[in-house]
C-alpha atoms as a PDB file:
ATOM      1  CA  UNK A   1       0.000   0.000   0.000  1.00  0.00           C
ATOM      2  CA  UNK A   2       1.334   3.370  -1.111  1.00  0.00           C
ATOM      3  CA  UNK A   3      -0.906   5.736   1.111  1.00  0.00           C
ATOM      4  CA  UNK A   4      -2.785   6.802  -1.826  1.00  0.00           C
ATOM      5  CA  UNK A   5      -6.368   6.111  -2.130  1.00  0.00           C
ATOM      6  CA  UNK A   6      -7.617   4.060  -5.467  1.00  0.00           C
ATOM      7  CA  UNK A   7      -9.937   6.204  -7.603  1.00  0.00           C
ATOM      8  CA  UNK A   8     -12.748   4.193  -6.487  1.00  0.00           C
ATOM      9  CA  UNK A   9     -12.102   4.962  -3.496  1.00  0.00           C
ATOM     10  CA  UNK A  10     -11.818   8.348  -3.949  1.00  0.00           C
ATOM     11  CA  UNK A  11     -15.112   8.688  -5.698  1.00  0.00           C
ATOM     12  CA  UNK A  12     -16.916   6.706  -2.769  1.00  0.00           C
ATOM     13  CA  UNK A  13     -15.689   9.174  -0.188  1.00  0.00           C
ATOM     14  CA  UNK A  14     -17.074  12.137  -2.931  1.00  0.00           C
ATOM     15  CA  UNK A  15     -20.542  10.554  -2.863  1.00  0.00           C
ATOM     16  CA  UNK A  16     -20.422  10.506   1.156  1.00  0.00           C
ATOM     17  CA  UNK A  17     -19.203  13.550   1.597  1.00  0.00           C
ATOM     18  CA  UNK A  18     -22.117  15.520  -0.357  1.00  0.00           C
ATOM     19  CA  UNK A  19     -24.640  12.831   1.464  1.00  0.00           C
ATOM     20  CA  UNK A  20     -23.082  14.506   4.739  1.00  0.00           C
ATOM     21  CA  UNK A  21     -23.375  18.179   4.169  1.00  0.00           C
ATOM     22  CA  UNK A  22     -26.723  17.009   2.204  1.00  0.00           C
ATOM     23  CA  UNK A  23     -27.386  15.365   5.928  1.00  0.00           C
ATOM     24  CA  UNK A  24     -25.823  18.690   7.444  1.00  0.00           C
ATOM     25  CA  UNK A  25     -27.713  21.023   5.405  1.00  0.00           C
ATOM     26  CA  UNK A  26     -31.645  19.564   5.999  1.00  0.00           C
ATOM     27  CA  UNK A  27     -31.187  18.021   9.407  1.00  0.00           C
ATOM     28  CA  UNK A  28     -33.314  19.724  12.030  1.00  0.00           C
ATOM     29  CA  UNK A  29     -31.895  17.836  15.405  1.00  0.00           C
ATOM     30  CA  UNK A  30     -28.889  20.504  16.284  1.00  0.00           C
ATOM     31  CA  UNK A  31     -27.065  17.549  18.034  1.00  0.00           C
ATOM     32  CA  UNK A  32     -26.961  15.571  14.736  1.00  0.00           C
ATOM     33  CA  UNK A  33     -25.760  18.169  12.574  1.00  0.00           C
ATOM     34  CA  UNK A  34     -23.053  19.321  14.989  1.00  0.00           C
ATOM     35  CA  UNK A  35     -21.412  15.647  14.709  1.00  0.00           C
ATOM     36  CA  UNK A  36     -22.106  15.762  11.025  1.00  0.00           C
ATOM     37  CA  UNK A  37     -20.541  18.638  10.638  1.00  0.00           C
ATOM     38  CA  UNK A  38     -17.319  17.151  12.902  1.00  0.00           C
ATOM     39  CA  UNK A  39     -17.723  14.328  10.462  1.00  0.00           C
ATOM     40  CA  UNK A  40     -17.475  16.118   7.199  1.00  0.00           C
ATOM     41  CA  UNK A  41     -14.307  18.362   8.855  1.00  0.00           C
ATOM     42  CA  UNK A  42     -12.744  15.531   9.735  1.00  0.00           C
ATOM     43  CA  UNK A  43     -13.269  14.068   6.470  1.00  0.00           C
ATOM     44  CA  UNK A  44     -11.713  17.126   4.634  1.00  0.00           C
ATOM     45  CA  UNK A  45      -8.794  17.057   6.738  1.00  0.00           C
ATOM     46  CA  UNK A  46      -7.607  13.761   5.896  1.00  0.00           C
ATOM     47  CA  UNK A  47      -8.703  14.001   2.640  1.00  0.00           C
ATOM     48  CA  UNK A  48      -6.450  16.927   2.335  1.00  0.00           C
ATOM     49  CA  UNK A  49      -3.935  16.333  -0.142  1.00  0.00           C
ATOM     50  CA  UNK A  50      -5.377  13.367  -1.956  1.00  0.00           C
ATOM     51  CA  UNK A  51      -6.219  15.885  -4.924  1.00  0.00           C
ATOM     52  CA  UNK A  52      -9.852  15.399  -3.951  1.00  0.00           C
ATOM     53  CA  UNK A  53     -12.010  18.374  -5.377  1.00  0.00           C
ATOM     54  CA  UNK A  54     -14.535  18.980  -2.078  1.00  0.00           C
ATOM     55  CA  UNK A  55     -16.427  22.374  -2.382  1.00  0.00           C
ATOM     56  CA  UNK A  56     -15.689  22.693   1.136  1.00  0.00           C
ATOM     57  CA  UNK A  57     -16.505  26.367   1.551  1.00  0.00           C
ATOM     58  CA  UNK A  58     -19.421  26.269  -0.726  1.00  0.00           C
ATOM     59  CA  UNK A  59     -23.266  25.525   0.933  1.00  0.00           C
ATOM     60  CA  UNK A  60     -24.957  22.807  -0.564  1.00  0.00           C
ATOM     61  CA  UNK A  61     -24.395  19.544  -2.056  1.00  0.00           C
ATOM     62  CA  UNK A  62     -24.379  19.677  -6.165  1.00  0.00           C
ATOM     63  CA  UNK A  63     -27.621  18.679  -6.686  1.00  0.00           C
ATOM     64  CA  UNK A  64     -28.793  21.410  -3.861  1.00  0.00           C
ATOM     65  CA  UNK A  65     -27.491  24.258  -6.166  1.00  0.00           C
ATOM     66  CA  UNK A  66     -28.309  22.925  -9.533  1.00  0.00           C
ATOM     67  CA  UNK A  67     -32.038  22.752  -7.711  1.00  0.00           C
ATOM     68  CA  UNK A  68     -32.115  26.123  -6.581  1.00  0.00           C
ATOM     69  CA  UNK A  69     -30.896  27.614  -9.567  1.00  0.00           C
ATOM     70  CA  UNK A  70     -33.450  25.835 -11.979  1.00  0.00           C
ATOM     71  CA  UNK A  71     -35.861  28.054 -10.015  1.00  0.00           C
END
């Protein structure tokens, strides 16, 4: 093992972290989204440096936005 992660791997930890901030975003129990937001931190951090594109700093999971701006 070379410390990299396989691109299937990489795309599996994509589609879990927009289910997170998707889970982040529409949860209404504040205890839940606290540790999903811990979760998804986490999840950048050691994902930093794998050349993983996260939209981190952007609200919303891709489907969110393409949904609000077909309206």
């Amino acid at each position: 093992m070379n410390g990299e992660l396989a691109p299937s791997q990489l795309r599996r930890l994509h589609e879990h972290y927009d289910g997170l901030r998707e889970l982040a975003a529409s949860c209404d129990v504040p205890a839940v989204r606290a540790a999903v937001g811990v979760a998804v931190a986490e999840l950048r951090v050691a994902l930093d440096g794998q050349t993983l594109d996260l939209d981190f700093y952007e609200t919303g999971t891709a489907d969110a936005r393409a949904a609000s701006a077909a309206v």
